[in-house]
N, C-alpha and C. Protein backbone atom coordinates (compact mmCIF):
# COMPACT_ATOMS: atom_id res chain seq x y z
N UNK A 1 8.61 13.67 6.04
CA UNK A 1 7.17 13.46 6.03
C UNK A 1 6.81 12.08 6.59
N UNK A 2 7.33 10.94 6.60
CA UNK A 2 7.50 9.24 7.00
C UNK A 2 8.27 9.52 7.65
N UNK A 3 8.87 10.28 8.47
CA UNK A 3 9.63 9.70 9.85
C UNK A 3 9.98 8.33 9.94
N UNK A 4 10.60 7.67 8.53
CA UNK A 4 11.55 6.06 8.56
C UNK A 4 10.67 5.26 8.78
N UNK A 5 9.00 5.61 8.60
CA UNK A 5 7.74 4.59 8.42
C UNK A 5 8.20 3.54 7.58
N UNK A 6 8.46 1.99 7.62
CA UNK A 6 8.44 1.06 6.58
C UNK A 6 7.21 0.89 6.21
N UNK A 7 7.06 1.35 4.48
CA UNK A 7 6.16 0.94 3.64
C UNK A 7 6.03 0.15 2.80
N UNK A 8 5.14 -1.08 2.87
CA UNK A 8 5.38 -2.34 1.78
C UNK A 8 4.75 -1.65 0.34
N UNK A 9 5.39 -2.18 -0.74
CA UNK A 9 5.18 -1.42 -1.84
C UNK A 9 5.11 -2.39 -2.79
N UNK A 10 3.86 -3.32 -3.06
CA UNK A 10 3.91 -4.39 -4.15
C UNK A 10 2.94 -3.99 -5.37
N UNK A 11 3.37 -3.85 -6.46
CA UNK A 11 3.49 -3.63 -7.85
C UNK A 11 4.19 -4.39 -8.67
N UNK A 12 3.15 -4.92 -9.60
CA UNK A 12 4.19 -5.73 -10.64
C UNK A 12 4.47 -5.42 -12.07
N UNK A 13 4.04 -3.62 -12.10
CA UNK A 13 4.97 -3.56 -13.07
C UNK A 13 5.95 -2.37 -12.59
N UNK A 14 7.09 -2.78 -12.88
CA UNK A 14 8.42 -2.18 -12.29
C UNK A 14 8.55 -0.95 -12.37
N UNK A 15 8.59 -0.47 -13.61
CA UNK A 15 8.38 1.16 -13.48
C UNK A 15 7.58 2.12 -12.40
N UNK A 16 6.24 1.21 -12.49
CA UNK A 16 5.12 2.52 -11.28
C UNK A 16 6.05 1.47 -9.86
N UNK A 17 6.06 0.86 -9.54
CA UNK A 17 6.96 -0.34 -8.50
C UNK A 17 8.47 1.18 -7.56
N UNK A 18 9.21 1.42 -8.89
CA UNK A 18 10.26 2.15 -8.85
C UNK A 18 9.91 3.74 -8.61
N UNK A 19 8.97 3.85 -9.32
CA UNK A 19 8.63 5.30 -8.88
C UNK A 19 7.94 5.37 -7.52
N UNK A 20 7.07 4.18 -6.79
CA UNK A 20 6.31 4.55 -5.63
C UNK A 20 7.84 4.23 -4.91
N UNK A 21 8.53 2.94 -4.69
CA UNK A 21 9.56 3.25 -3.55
C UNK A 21 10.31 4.54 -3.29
N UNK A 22 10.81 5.52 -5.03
CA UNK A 22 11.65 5.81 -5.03
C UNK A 22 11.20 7.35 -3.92
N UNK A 23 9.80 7.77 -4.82
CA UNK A 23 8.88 8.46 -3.66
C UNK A 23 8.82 8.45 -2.29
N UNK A 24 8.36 7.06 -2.13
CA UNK A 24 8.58 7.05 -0.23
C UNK A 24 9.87 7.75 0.13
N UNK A 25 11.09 6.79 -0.52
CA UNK A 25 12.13 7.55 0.00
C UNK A 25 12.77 9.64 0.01
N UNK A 26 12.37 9.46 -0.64
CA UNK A 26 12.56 10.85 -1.00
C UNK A 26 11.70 11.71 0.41
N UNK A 27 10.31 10.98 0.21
CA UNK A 27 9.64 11.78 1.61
C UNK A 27 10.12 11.14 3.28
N UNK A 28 11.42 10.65 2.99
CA UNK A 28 11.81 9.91 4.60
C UNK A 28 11.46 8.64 4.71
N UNK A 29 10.84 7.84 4.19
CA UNK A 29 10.34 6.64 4.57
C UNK A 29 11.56 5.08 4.10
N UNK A 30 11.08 4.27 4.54
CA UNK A 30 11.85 2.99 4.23
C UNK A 30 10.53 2.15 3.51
N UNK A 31 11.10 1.52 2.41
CA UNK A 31 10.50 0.49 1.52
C UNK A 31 10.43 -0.94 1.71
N UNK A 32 9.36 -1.76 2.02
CA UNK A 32 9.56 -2.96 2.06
C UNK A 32 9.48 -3.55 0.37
N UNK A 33 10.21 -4.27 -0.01
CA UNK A 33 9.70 -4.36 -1.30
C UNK A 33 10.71 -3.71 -2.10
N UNK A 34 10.27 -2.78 -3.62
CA UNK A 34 8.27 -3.55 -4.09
C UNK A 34 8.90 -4.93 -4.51
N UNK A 35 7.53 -5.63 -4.05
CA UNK A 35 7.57 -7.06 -4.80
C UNK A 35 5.87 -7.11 -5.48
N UNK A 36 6.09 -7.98 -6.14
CA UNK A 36 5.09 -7.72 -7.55
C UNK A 36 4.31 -8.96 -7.56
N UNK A 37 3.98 -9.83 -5.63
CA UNK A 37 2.96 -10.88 -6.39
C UNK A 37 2.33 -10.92 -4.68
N UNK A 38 1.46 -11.66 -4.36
CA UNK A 38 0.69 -11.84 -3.52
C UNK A 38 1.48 -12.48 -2.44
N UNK A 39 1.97 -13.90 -2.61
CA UNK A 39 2.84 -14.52 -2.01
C UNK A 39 3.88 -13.60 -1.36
N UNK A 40 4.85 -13.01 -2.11
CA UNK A 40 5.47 -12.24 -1.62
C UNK A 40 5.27 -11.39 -1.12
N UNK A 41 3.92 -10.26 -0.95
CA UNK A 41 3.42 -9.73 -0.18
C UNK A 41 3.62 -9.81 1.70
N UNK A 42 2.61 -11.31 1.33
CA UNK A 42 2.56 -12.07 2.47
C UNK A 42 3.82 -12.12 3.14
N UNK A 43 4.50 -12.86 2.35
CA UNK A 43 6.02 -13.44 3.49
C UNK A 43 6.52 -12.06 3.96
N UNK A 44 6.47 -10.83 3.40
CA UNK A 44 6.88 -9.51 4.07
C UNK A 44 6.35 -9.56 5.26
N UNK A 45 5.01 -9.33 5.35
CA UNK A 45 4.15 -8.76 6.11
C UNK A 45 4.16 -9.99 7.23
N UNK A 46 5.16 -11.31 7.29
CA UNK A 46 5.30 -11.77 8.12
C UNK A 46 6.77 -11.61 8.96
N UNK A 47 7.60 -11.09 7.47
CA UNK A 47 8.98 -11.14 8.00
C UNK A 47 9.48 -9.08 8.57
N UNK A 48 8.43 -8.58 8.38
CA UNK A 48 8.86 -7.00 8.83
C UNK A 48 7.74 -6.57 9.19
N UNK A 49 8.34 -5.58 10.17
CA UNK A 49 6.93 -4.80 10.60
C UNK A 49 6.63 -3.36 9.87
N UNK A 50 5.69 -4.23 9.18
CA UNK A 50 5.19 -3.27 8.01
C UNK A 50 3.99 -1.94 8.81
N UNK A 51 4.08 -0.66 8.50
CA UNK A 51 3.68 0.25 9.29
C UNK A 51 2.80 1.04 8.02
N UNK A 52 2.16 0.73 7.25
CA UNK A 52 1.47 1.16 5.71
C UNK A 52 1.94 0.86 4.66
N UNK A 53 1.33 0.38 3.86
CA UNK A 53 1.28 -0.39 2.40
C UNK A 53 0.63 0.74 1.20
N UNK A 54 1.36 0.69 0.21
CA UNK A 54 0.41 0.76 -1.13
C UNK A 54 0.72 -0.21 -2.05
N UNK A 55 -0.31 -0.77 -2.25
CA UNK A 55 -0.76 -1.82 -3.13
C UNK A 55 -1.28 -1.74 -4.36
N UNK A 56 -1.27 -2.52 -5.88
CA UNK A 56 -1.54 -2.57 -7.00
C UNK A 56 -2.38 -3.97 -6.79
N UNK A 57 -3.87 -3.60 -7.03
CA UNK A 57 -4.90 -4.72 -7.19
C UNK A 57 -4.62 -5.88 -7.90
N UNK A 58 -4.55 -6.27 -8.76
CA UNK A 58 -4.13 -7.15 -9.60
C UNK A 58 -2.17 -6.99 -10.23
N UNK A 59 -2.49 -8.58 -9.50
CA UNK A 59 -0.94 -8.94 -9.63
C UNK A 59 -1.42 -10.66 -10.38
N UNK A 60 0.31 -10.76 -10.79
CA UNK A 60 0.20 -11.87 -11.93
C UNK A 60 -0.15 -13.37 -11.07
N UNK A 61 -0.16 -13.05 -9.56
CA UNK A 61 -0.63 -14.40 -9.45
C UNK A 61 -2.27 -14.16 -8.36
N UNK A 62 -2.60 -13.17 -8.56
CA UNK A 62 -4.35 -12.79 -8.15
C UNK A 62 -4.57 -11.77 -7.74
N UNK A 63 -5.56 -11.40 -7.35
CA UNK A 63 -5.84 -9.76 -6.76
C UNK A 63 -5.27 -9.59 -5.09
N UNK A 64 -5.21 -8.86 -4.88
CA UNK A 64 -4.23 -8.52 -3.15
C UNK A 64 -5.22 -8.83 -2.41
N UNK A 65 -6.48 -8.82 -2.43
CA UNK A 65 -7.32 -8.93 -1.00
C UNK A 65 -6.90 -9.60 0.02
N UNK A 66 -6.33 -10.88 -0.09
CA UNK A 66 -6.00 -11.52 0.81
C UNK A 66 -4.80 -10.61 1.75
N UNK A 67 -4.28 -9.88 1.33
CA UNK A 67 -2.92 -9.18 1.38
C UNK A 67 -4.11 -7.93 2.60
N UNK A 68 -4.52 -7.07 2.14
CA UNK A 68 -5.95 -6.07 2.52
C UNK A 68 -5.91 -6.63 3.59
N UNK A 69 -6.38 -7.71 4.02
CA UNK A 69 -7.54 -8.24 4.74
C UNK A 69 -6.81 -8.33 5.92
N UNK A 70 -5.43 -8.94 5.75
CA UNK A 70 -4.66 -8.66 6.82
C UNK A 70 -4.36 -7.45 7.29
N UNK A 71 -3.84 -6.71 6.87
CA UNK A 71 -3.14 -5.11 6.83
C UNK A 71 -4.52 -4.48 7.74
N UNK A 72 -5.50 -4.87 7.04
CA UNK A 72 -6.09 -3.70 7.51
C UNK A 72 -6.84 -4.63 9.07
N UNK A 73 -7.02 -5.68 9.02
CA UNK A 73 -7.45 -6.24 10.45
C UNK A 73 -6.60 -5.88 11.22
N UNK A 74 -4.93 -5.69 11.08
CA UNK A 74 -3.71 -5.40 11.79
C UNK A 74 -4.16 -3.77 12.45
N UNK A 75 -4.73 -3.03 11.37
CA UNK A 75 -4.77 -1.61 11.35
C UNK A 75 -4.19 -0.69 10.70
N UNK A 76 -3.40 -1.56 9.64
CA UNK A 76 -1.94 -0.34 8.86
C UNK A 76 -2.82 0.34 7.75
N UNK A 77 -2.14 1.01 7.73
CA UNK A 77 -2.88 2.37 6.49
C UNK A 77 -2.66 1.85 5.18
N UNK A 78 -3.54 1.45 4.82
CA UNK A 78 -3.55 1.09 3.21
C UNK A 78 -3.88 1.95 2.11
N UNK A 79 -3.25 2.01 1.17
CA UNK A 79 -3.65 2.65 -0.41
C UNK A 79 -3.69 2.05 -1.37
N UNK A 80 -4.34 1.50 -1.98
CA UNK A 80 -4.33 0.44 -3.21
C UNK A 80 -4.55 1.74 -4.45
N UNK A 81 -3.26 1.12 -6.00
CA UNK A 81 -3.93 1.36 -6.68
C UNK A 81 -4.25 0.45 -8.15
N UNK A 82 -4.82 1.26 -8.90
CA UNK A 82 -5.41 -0.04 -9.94
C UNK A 82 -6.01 0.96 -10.60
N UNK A 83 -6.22 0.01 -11.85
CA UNK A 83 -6.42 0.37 -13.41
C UNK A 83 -8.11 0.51 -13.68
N UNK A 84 -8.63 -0.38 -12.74
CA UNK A 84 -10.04 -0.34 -13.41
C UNK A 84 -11.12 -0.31 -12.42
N UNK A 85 -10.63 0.51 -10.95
CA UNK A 85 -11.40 0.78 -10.28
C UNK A 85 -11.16 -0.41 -8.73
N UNK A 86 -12.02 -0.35 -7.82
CA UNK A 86 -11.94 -1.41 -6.17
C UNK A 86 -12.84 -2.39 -6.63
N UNK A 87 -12.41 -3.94 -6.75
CA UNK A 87 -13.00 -4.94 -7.03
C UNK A 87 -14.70 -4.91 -5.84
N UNK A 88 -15.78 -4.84 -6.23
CA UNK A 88 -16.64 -4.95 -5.57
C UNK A 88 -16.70 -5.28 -4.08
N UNK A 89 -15.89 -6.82 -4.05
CA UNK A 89 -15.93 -7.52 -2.54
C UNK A 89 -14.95 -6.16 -1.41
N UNK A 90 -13.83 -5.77 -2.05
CA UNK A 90 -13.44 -4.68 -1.28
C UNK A 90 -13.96 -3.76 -0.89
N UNK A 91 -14.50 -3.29 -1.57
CA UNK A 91 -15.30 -1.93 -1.53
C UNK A 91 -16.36 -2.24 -1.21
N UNK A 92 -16.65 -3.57 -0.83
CA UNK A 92 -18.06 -3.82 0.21
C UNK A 92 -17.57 -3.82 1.48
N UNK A 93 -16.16 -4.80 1.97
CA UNK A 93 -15.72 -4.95 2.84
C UNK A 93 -15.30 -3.81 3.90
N UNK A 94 -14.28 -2.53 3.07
CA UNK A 94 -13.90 -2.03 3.22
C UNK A 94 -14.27 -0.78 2.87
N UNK A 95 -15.48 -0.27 2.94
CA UNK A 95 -15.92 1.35 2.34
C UNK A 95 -15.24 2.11 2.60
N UNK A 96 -14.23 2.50 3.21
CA UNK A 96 -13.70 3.62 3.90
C UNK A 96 -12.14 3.56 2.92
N UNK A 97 -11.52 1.96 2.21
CA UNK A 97 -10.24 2.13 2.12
C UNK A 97 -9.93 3.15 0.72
N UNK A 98 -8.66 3.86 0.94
CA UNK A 98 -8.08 4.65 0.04
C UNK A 98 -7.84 4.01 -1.22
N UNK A 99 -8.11 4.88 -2.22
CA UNK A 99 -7.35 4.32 -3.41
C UNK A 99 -7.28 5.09 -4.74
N UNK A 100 -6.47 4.83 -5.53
CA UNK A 100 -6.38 5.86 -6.65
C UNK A 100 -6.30 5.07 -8.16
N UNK A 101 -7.03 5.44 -9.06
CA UNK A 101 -7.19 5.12 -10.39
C UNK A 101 -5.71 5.49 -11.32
N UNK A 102 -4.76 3.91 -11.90
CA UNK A 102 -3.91 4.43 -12.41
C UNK A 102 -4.32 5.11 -13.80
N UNK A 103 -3.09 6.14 -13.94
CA UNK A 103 -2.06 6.45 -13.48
C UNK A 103 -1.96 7.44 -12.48
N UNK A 104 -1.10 7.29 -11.40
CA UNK A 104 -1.02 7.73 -10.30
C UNK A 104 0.31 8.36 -10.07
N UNK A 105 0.36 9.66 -9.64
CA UNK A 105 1.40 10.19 -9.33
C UNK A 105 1.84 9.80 -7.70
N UNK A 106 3.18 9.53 -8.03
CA UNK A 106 3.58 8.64 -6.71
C UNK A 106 3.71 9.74 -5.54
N UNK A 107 4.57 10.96 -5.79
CA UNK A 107 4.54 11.60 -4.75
C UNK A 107 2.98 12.11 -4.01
N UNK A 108 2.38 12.26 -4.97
CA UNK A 108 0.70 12.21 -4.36
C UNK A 108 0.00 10.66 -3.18
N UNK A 109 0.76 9.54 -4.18
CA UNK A 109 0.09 8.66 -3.34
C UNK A 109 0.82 8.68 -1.90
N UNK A 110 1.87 9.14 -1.77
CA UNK A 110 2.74 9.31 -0.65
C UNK A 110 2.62 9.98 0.24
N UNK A 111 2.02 11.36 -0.06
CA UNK A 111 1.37 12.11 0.12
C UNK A 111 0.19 12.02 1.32
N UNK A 112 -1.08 11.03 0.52
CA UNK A 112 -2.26 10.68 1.06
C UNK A 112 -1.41 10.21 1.94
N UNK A 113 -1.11 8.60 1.66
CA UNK A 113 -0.30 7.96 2.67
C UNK A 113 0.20 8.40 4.29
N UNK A 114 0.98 9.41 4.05
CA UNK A 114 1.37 10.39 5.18
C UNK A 114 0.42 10.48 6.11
N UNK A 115 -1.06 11.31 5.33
CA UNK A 115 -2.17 11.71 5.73
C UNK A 115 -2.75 10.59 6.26
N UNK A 116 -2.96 9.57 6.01
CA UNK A 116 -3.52 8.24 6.64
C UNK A 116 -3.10 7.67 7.47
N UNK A 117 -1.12 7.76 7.98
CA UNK A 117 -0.54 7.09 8.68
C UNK A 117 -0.43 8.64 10.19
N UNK A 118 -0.43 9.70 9.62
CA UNK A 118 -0.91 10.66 10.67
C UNK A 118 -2.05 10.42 11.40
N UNK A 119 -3.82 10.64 10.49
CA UNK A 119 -4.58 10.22 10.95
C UNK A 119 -5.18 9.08 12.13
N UNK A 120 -4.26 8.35 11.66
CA UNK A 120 -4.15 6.49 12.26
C UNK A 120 -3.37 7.03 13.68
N UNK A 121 -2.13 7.32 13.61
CA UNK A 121 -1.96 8.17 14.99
C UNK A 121 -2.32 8.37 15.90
N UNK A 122 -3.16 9.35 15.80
CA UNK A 122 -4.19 10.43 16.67
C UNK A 122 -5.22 9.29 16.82
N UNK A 123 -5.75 8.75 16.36
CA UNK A 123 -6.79 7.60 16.68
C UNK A 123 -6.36 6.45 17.67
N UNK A 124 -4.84 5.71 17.14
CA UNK A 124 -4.81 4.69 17.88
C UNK A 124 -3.80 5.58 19.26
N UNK A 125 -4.40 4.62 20.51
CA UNK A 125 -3.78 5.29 21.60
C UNK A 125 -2.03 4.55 21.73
């Protein structure tokens, strides 16, 4: 289903972390990650070529936007998910981005994912 797509996968709590990589893999894909803080986000997304992300909003050292803002100026298919809904400024910024209210079944978010990194496809030439 990921045709060996690398997906960054930052979550900081380990369990949903382990279940989204373990998902990607299972559907073909490669995992960047998961790493579980913003910073580390970043240094990925400088040190690999990250080809779609799913993301957990709040991490222990701030919310991902900064993380977003890149990804998606880049163009990569993003999925954020989170506990208490898309922090306002996102969901002003970004009306269109994906996302799912935990708890989240990973093979689902993988799923969409697919669907977004297909979509993205056919769009970019």
């Amino acid at each position: 289903m990921l045709n060996h797509v690398l997906v960054l996968v930052v979550e900081d709590e380990p369990f949903i972390a382990l279940d989204v990589a373990l998902a990607i893999e299972d559907a073909s894909g490669e995992v960047a990650g998961p790493v579980g803080s913003v910073k580390e986000a970043l240094a990925l997304i400088e040190a690999k070529p990250i080809a779609a992300a799913i993301l957990d909003v709040n991490l222990t050292d701030g919310d991902i936007s900064p993380v977003v803002e890149i990804l998606m100026g880049l163009g990569i298919p993003v999925i954020l998910q989170t506990g208490v809904g898309l922090p306002p400024d996102l969901a002003a910024r970004f009306p269109d981005l994906a996302f799912c209210i935990k708890p989240c079944v990973a093979a689902k978010l993988v799923a969409q994912l697919a669907t977004l990194i297909f979509d993205h496809e056919l769009i970019t030439p």
